[in-house]
Protein backbone atom coordinates (compact mmCIF):
# COMPACT_ATOMS: atom_id res chain seq x y z
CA UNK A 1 190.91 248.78 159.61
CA UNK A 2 190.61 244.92 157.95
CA UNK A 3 188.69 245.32 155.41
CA UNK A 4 188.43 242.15 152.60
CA UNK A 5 186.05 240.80 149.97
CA UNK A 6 185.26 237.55 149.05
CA UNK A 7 183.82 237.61 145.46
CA UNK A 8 183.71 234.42 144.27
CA UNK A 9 180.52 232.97 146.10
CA UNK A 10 176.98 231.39 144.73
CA UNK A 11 176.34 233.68 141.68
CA UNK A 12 179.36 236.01 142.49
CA UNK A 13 177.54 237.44 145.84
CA UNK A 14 180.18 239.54 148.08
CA UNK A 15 181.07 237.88 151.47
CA UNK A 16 182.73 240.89 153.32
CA UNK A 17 185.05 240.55 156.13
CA UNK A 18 185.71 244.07 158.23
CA UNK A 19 187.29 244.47 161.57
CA UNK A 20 189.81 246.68 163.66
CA UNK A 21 191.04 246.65 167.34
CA UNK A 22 191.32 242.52 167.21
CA UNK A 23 187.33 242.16 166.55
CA UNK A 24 185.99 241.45 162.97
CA UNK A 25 182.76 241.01 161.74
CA UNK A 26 181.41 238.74 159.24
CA UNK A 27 178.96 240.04 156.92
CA UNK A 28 176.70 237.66 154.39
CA UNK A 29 178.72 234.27 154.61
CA UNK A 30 177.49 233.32 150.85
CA UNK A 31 181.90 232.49 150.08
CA UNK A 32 182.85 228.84 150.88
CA UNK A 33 183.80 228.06 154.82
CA UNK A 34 187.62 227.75 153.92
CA UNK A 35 187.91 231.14 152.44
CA UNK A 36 185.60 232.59 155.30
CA UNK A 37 188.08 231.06 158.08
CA UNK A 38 191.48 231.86 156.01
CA UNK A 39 190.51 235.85 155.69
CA UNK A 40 189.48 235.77 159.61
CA UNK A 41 192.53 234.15 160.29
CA UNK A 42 194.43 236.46 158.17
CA UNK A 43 193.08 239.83 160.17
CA UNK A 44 194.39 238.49 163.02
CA UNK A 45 191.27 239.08 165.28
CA UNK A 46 188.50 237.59 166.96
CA UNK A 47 185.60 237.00 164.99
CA UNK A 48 182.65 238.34 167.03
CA UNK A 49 179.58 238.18 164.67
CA UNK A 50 178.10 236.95 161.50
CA UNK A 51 175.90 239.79 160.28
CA UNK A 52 173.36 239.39 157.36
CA UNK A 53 172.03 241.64 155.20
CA UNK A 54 169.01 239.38 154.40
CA UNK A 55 167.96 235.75 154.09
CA UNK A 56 168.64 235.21 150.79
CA UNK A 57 170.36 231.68 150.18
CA UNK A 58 173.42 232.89 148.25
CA UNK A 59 174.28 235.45 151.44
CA UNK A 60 174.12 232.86 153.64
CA UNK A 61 174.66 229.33 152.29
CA UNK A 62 177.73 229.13 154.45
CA UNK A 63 175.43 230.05 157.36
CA UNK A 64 175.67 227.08 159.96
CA UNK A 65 179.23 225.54 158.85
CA UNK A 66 180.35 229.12 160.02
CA UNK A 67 178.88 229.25 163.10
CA UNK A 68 179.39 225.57 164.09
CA UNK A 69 183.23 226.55 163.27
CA UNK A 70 183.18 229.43 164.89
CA UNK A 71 180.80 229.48 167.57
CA UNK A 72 180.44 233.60 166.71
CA UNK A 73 176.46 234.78 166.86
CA UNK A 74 174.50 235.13 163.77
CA UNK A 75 172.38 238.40 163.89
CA UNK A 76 169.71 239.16 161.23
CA UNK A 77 166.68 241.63 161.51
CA UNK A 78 163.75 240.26 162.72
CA UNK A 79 161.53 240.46 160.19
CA UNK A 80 163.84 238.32 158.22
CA UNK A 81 164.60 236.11 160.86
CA UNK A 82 161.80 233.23 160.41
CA UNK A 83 162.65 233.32 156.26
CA UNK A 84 165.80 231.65 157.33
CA UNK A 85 164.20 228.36 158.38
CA UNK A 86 161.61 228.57 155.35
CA UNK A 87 163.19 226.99 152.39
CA UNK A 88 161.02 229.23 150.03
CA UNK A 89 161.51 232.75 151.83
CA UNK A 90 165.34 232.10 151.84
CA UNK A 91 165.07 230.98 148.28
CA UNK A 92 166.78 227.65 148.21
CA UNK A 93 164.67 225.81 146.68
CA UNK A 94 165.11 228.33 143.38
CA UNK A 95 168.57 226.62 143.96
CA UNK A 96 167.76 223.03 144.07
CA UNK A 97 168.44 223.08 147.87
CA UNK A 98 165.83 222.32 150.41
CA UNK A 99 168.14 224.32 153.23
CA UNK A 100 166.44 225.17 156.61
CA UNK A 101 168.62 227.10 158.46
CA UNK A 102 169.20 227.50 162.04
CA UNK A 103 167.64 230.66 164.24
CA UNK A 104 169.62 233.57 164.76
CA UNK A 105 171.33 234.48 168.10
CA UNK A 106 170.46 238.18 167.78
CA UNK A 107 167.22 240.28 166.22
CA UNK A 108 167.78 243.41 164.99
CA UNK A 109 166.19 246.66 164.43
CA UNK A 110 167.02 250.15 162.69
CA UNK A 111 169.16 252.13 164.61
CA UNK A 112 170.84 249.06 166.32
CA UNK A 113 174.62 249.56 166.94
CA UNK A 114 176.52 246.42 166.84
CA UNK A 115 179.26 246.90 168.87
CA UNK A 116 182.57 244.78 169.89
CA UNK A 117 185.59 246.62 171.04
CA UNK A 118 186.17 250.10 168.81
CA UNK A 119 184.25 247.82 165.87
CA UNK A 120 180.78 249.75 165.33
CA UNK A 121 178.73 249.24 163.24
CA UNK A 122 174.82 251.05 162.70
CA UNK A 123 172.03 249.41 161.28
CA UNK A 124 169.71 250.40 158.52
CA UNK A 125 166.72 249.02 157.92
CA UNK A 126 165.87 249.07 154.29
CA UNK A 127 163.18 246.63 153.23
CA UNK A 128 161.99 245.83 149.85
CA UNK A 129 164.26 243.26 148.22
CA UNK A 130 163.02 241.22 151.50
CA UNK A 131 161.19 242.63 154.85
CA UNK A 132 163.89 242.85 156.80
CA UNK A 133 166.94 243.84 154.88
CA UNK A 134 169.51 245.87 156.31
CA UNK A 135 172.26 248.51 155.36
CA UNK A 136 175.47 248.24 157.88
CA UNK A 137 177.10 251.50 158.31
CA UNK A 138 180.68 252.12 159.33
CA UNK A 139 182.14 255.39 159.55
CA UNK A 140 182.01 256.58 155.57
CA UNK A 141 181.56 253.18 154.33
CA UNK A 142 178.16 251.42 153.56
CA UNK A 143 177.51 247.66 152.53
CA UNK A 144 174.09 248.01 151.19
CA UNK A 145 173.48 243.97 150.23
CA UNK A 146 170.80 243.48 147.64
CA UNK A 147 169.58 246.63 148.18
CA UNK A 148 171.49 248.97 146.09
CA UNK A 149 174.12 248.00 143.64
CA UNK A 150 176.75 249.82 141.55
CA UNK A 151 174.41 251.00 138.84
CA UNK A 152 171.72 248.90 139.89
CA UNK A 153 169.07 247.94 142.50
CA UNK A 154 167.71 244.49 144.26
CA UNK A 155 165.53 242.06 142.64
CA UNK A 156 162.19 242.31 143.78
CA UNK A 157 160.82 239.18 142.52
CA UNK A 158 162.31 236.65 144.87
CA UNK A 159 160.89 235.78 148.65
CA UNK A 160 159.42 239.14 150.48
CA UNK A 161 160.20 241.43 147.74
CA UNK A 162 158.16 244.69 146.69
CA UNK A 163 159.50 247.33 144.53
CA UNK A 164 158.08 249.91 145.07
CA UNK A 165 159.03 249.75 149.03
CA UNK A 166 162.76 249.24 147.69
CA UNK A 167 162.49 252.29 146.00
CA UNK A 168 161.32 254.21 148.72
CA UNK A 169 164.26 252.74 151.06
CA UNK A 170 166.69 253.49 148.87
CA UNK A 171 165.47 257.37 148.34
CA UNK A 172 164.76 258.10 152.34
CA UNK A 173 167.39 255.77 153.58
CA UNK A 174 170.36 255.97 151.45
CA UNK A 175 170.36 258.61 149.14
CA UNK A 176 170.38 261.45 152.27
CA UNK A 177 173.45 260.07 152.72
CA UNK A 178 176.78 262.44 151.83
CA UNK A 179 177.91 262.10 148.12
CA UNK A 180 181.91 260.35 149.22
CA UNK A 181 179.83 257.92 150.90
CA UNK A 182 181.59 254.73 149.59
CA UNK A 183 178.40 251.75 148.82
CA UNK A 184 180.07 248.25 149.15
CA UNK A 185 176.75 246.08 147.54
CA UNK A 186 176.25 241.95 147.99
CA UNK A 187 177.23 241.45 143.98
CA UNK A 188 179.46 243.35 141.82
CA UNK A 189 181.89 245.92 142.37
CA UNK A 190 181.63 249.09 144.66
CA UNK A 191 180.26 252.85 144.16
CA UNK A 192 180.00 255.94 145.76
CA UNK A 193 176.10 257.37 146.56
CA UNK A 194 177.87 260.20 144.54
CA UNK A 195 177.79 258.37 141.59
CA UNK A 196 174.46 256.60 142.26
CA UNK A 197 172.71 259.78 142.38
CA UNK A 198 174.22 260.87 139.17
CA UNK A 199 174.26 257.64 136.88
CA UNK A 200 172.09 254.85 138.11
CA UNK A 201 169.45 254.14 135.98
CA UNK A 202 167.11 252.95 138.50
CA UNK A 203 167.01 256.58 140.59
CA UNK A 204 164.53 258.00 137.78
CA UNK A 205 161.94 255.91 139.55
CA UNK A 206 162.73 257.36 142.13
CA UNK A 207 162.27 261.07 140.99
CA UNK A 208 158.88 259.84 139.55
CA UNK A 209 157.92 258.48 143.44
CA UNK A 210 158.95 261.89 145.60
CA UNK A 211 156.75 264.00 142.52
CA UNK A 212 153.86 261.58 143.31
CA UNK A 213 154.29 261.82 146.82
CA UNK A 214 154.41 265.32 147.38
């Protein structure tokens, strides 16, 4: 398994590069186009999607030099998918940018596999820090973008947010998840839903949600 993180992006967001059997996948191209091509080049394999987690500008700023490079399709879920072309949904105007970005090639939807050769990987639709924003699941490894971070959770003030549906994502989507579950997030370093459920400061709210909900 190829497994490699680019960390030094717009505002330190995680461009992740993960393949095996000579496909890779990458996921949130936010890292600058020469890094992105050196780590594909350095797995060795064919790169057979760009996946992202949502439409935020610094997940995707390297969006369309990628894909005119690479010719690989760009998949998104499809609530998210218009935001991308929307300057203020994807947030680049926050940035000084006024970046309209090209439609995806794929929609998705929870429970999609994406699939090329042995490469699998399950979707999981987790909205909140935007409508559509996903989870990508592979084997006992989960890269949760803005949606849960080591010791932290998404924004919810930016384009599509709601906190209180983030919350609710993160308690029925992820945290039924198995403990050695290892979280790789879109900024900062990597976790374990173990250690979520134990130390995250932000899983109080949700104790306070499944009381009022019952």
């Amino acid at each position: 398994m190829f497994h490699k993180k680019l960390a030094d992006g717009l505002f330190g967001e995680n461009t992740y590069i993960i393949g095996k059997a000579g496909h890779c996948f990458v996921i949130d191209p936010g890292a600058g186009l020469e890094q992105i091509l050196a780590a594909v080049r350095q797995s060795g394999m064919k790169l057979s999607g760009i996946i992202l987690t949502h439409m935020h500008y610094d997940h995707v700023c390297t969006l369309d030099l990628l894909k005119t490079a690479t010719g690989a399709p760009v998949m998104i879920h499809r609530l998210d998918a218009t935001g991308l072309g929307d300057p203020a949904m994807n947030c680049s105007l926050l940035f000084g940018q006024n970046t309209k970005y090209s439609p995806p090639d794929i929609l998705l939807s929870d429970g999609d596999w994406i699939k090329a050769g042995d490469m699998e990987l399950k979707v999981i639709h987790t909205p909140g820090h935007t409508p559509g924003g996903i989870c990508l699941m592979h084997d006992d490894r989960l890269f949760t973008g803005d949606t849960l971070f080591n010791m932290s959770i998404g924004r919810t003030d930016l384009g599509g947010g709601e906190e209180t549906l983030l919350l609710r994502s993160i308690r029925d989507r992820l945290m039924i998840m198995a403990d050695h579950t290892v979280l790789y997030p879109g900024h900062g370093k990597s976790s374990t839903i173990g250690e979520e459920k134990k130390k995250n400061p932000f899983l109080y709210s949700l104790e306070t949600d499944r009381r009022e909900t019952i």
